[in-house]
Protein backbone atom coordinates (compact mmCIF):
# COMPACT_ATOMS: atom_id res chain seq x y z
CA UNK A 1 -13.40 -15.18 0.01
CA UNK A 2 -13.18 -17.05 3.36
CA UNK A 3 -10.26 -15.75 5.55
CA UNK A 4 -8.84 -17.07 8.52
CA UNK A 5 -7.23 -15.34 11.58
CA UNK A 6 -5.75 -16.62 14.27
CA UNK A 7 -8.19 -17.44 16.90
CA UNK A 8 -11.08 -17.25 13.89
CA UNK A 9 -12.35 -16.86 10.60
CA UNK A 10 -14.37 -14.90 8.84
CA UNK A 11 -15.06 -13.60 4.59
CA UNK A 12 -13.46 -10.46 3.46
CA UNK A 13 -15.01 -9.20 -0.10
CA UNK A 14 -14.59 -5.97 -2.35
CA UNK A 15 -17.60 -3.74 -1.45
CA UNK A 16 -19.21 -0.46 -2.90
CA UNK A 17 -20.13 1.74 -0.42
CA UNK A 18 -23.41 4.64 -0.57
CA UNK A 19 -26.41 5.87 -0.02
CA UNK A 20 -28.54 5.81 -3.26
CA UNK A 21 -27.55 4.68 -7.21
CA UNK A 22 -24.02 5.35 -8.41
CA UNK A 23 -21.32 4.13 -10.36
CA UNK A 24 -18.53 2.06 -8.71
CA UNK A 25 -15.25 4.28 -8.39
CA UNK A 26 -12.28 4.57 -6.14
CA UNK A 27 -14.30 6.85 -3.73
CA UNK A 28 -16.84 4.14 -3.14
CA UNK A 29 -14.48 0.69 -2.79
CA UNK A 30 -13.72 -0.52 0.28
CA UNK A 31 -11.61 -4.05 1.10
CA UNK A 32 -14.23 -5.68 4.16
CA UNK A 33 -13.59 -8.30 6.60
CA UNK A 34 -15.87 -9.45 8.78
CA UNK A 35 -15.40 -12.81 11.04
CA UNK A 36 -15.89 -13.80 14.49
CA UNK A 37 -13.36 -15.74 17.10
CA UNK A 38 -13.35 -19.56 17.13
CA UNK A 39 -15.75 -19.24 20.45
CA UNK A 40 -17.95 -16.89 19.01
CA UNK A 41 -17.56 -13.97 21.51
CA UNK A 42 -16.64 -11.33 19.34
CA UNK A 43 -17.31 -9.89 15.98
CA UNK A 44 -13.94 -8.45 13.48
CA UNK A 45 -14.55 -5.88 11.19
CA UNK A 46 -12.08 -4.65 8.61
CA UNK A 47 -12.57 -1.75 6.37
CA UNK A 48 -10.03 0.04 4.13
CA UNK A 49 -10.41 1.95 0.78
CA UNK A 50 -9.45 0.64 -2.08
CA UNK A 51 -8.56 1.61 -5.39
CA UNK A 52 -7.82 0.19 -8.42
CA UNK A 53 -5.83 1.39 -12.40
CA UNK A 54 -9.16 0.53 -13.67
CA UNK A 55 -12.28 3.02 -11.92
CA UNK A 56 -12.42 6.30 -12.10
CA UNK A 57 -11.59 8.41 -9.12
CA UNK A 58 -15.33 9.71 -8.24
CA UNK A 59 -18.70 8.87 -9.56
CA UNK A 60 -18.74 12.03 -11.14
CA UNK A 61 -17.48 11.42 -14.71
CA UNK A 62 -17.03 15.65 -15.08
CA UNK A 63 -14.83 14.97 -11.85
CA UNK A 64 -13.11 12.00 -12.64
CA UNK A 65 -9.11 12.13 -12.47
CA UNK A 66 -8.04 8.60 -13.82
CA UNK A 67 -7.95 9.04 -17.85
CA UNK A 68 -7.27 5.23 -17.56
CA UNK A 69 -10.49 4.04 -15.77
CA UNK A 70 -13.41 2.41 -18.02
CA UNK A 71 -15.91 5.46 -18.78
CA UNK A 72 -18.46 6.71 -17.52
CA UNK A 73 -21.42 7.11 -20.17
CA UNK A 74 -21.88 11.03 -20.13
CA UNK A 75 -25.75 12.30 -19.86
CA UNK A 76 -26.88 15.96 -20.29
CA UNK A 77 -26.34 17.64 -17.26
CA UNK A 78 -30.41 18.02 -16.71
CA UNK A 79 -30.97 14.41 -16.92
CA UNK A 80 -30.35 11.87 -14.23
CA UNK A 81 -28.64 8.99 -15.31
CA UNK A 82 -30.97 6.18 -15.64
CA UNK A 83 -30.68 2.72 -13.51
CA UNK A 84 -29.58 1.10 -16.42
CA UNK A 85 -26.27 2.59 -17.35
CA UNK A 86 -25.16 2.26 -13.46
CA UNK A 87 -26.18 -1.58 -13.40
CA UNK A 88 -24.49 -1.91 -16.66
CA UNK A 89 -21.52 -0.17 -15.62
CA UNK A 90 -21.00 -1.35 -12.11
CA UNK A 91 -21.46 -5.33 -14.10
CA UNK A 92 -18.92 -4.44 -16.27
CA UNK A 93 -16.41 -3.03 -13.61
CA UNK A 94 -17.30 -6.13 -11.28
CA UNK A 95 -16.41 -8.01 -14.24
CA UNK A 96 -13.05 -6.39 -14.98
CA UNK A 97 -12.20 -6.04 -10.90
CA UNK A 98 -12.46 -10.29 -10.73
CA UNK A 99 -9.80 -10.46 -13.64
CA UNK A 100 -7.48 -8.27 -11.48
CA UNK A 101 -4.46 -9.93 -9.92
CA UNK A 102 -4.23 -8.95 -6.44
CA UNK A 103 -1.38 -6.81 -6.44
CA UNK A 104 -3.47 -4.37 -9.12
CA UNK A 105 -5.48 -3.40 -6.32
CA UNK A 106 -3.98 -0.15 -3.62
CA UNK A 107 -3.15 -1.71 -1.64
CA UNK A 108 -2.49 -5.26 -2.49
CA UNK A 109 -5.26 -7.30 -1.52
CA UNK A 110 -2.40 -9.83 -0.09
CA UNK A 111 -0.80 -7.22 2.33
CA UNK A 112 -4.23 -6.46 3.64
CA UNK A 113 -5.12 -10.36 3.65
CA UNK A 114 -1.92 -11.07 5.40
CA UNK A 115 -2.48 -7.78 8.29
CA UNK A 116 -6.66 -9.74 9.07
CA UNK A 117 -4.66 -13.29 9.09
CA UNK A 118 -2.19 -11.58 11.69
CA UNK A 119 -5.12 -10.69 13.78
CA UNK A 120 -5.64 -12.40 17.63
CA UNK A 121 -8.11 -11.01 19.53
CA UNK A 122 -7.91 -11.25 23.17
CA UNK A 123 -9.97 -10.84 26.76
CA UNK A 124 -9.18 -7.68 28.68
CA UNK A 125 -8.60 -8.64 32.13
């Protein structure tokens, strides 16, 4: 979604963070923000975890925490899990996260919209 600040603008989105093939969870969501000032000069970045009722609380679904959070297909533990239960999974949680009011989100999406739109960025003299 495009955010403003106040001397510049910029879109903040939900983003999965990692290195290789996983399932979205509450370890890998972070709230991002980037934008620029009105003139251009310099770059805002805002990153802070987020979690949510609805993911589990790691990738791992033997690890997992949250006995609310949609499930994690199970797989024998010598198999790998195969691309097509993550992309199905992660579909179906992007799915369910764009239903989500913001205040299902911790922390609320607003109070973290509300802190970037409070932001000024300044020269240092």
């Amino acid at each position: 979604q495009p955010l403003n600040f106040q001397n510049g603008a910029g879109e903040r989105a939900l983003e999965m963070h990692g290195q290789m093939s996983f399932f979205v969870s509450n370890e890998t969501l972070f709230y991002n923000f980037r934008g620029t000032t009105q003139d251009e000069k310099y770059a805002v970045y805002v990153k802070i975890p987020i979690a949510v009722s609805i993911l589990a609380s790691t990738g791992d679904p033997e690890q997992n925490t949250n006995l609310d959070a949609i499930l994690i297909p199970t797989t024998p533990p010598d198999m790998a899990y195969p691309e097509e239960a993550i992309l199905a999974y992660n579909q179906e949680a992007v799915q369910k996260l764009n239903q989500l009011a913001p205040q299902m989100f911790d922390p609320d999406l607003r109070t973290i919209d509300a802190l970037v739109a409070s932001l000024q960025v300044k020269d240092i003299p």
